[in-house]
Protein backbone atom coordinates (compact mmCIF):
# COMPACT_ATOMS: atom_id res chain seq x y z
CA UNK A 1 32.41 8.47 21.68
CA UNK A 2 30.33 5.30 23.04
CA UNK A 3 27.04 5.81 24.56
CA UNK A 4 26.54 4.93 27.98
CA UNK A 5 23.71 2.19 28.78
CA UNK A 6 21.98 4.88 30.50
CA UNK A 7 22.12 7.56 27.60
CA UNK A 8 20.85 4.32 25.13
CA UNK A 9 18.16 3.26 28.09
CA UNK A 10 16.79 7.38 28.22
CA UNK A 11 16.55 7.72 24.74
CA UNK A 12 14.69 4.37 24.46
CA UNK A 13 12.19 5.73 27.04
CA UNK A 14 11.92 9.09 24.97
CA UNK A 15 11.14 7.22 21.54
CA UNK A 16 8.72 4.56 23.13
CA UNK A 17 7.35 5.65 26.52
CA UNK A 18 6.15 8.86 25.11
CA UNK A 19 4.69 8.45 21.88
CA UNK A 20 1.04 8.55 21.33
CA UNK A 21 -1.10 6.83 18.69
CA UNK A 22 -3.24 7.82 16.96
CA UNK A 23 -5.98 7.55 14.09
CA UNK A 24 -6.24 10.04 11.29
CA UNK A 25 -8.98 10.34 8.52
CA UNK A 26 -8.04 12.60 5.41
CA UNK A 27 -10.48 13.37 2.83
CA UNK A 28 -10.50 15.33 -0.29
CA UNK A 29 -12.83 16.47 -3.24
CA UNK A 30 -11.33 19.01 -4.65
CA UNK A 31 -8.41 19.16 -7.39
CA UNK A 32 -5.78 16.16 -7.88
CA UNK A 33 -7.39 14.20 -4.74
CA UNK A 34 -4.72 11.15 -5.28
CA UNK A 35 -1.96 14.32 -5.19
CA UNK A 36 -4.06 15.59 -2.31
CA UNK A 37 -3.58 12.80 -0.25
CA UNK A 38 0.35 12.23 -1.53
CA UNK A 39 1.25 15.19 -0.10
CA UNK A 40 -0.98 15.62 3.32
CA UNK A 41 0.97 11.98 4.18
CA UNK A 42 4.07 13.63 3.11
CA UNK A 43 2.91 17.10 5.35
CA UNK A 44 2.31 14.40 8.05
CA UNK A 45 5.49 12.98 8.14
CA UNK A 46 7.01 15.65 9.38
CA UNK A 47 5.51 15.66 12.74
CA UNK A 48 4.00 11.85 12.57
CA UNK A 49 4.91 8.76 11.72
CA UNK A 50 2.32 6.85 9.64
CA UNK A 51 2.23 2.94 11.57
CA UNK A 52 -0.58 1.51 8.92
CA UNK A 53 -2.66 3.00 6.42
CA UNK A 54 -5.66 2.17 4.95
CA UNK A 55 -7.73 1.43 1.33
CA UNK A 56 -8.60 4.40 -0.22
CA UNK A 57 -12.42 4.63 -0.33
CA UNK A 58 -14.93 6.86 -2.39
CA UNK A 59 -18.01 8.26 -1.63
CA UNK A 60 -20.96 11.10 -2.01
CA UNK A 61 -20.42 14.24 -0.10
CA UNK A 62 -21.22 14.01 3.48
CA UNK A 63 -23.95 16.13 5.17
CA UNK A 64 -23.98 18.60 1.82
CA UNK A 65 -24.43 18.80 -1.63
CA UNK A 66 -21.43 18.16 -4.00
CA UNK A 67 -20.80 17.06 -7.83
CA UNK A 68 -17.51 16.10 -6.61
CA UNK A 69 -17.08 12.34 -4.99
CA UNK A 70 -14.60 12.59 -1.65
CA UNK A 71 -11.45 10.36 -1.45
CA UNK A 72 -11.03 9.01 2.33
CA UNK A 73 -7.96 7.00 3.77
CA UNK A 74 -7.28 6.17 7.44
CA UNK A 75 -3.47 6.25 8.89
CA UNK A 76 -2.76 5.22 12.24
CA UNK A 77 0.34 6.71 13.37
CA UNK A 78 2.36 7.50 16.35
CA UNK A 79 3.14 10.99 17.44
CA UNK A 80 5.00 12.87 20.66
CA UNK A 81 2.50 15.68 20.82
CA UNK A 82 -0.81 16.21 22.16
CA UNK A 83 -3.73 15.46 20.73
CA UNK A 84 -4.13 19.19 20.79
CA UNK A 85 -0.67 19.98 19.01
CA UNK A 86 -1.40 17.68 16.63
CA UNK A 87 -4.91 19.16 15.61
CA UNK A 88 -3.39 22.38 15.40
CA UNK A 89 -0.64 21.03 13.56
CA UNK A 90 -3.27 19.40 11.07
CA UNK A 91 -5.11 22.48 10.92
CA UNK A 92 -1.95 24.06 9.85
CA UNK A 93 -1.27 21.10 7.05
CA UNK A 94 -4.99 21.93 6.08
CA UNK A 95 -4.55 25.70 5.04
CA UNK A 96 -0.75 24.49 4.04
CA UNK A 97 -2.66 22.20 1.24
CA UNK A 98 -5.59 25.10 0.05
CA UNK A 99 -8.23 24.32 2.56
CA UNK A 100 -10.46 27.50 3.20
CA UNK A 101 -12.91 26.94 5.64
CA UNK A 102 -16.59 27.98 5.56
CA UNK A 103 -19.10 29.09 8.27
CA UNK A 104 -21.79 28.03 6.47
CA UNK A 105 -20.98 24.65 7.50
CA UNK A 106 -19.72 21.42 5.52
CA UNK A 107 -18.46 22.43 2.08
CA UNK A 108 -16.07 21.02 -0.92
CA UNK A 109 -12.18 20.86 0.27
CA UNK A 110 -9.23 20.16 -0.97
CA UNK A 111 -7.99 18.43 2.19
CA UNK A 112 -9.54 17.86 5.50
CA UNK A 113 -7.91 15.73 8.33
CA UNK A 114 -9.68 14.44 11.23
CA UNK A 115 -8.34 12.83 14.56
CA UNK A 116 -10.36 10.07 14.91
CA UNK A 117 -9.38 8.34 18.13
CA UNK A 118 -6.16 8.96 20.27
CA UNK A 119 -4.94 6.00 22.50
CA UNK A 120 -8.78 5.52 24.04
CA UNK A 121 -8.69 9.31 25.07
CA UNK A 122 -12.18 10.01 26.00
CA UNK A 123 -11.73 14.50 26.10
CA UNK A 124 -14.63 17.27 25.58
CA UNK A 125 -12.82 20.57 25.39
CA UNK A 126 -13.74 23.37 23.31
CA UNK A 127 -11.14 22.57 21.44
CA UNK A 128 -10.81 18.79 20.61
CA UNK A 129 -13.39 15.99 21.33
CA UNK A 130 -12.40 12.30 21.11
CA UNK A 131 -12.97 10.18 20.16
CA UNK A 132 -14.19 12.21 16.83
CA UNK A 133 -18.27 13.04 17.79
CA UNK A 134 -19.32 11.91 14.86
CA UNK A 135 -17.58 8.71 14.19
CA UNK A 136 -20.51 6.69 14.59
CA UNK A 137 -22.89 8.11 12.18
CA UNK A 138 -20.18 7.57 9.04
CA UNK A 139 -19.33 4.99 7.36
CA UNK A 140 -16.40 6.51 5.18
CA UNK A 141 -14.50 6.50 8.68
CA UNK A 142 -15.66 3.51 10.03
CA UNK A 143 -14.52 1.16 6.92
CA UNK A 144 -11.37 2.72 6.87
CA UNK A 145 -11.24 2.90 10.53
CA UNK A 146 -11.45 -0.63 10.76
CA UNK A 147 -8.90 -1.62 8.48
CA UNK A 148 -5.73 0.01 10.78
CA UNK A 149 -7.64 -0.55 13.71
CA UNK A 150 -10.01 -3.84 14.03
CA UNK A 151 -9.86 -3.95 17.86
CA UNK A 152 -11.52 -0.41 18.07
CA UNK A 153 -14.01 -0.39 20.85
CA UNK A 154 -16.54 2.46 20.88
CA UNK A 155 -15.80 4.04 24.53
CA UNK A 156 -19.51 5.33 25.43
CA UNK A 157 -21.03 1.93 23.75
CA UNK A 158 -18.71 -0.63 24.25
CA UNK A 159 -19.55 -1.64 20.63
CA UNK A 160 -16.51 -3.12 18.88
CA UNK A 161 -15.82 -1.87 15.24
CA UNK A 162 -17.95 -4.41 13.47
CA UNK A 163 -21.03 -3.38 15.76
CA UNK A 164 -20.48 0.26 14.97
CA UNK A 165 -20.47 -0.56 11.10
CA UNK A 166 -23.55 -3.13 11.56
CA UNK A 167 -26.03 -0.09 13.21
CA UNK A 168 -24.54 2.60 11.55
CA UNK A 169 -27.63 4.24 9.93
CA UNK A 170 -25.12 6.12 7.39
CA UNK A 171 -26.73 5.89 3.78
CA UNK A 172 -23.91 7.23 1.83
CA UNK A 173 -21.92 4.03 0.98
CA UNK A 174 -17.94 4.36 0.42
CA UNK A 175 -16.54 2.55 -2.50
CA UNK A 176 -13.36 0.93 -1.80
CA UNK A 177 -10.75 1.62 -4.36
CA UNK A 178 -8.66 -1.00 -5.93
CA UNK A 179 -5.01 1.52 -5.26
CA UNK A 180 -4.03 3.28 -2.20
């Protein structure tokens, strides 16, 4: 049976008017962190589609103590939930892929995903804040930030991506890797 122009035109709208995009930071110190990352972009993909995605970059633990160097890639994607869906789906991918989480704080993971920024959402819920509060004070999400997303613009700021990296008073420095 041939589709109608209409039935083609709705599900046009439904594919493109609808989608969101979005950027995602995953991070990992724990275990295989290349297989870490394999399979949260594979977990992903089932409820995202991944638009760019970028260098893999290493670095020193982040606002704790570690022996164990974190592994942090950026993927823009597109999505048709809402940014809150799609934190608790992420949540979900987290405890899917071992992550226990800790009250005391920051602590060594096997896989942690962030939402970064969603479509220049500025939101302060209980819940979700976006863009991510602390975007600006790390530089193993602005690097990687930048790379699927050079015409970020900091919302409260109005610094562009470059400005954010320049000031960033982060002194953990992320190491790009040569493979992604």
């Amino acid at each position: 049976m041939r589709e109608t122009k209409a039935v083609i035109t709705a599900n046009n709208v439904v594919k493109n008017d609808f989608m969101n995009t979005g950027v995602l930071l995953l991070g990992t110190n724990l275990g295989d962190k290349s297989l870490n990352i394999t399979k949260a972009k594979e977990g992903l993909g089932h409820f995202c589609n991944v638009l760019a995605e970028s260098s893999w970059y290493e670095s020193d633990a982040w606002g704790f103590e570690s022996a164990d160097s974190f592994i942090n890639v950026a993927l823009k994607v597109e999505f048709s939930a809402t940014p809150e869906d799609l934190l608790e789906q992420c949540l979900q991918l987290e405890i899917k892929l071992g992550r226990t989480r800790s009250r005391s704080g920051y602590t060594d993971r096997t896989m942690d995903i962030d939402i970064l920024t969603v479509d220049g959402v500025v939101q302060h819920t209980p819940v979700l804040t976006l863009p991510h509060p602390r975007i600006k004070e790390r530089l193993f999400a602005l690097l990687p930030l930048k790379e699927v997303c050079p015409e970020y613009v900091d919302v409260d700021s109005g610094q562009t991506i470059d400005q954010l990296i320049s000031v960033c008073e982060d002194t953990v420095s992320p190491v790009r890797l040569l493979r992604n």
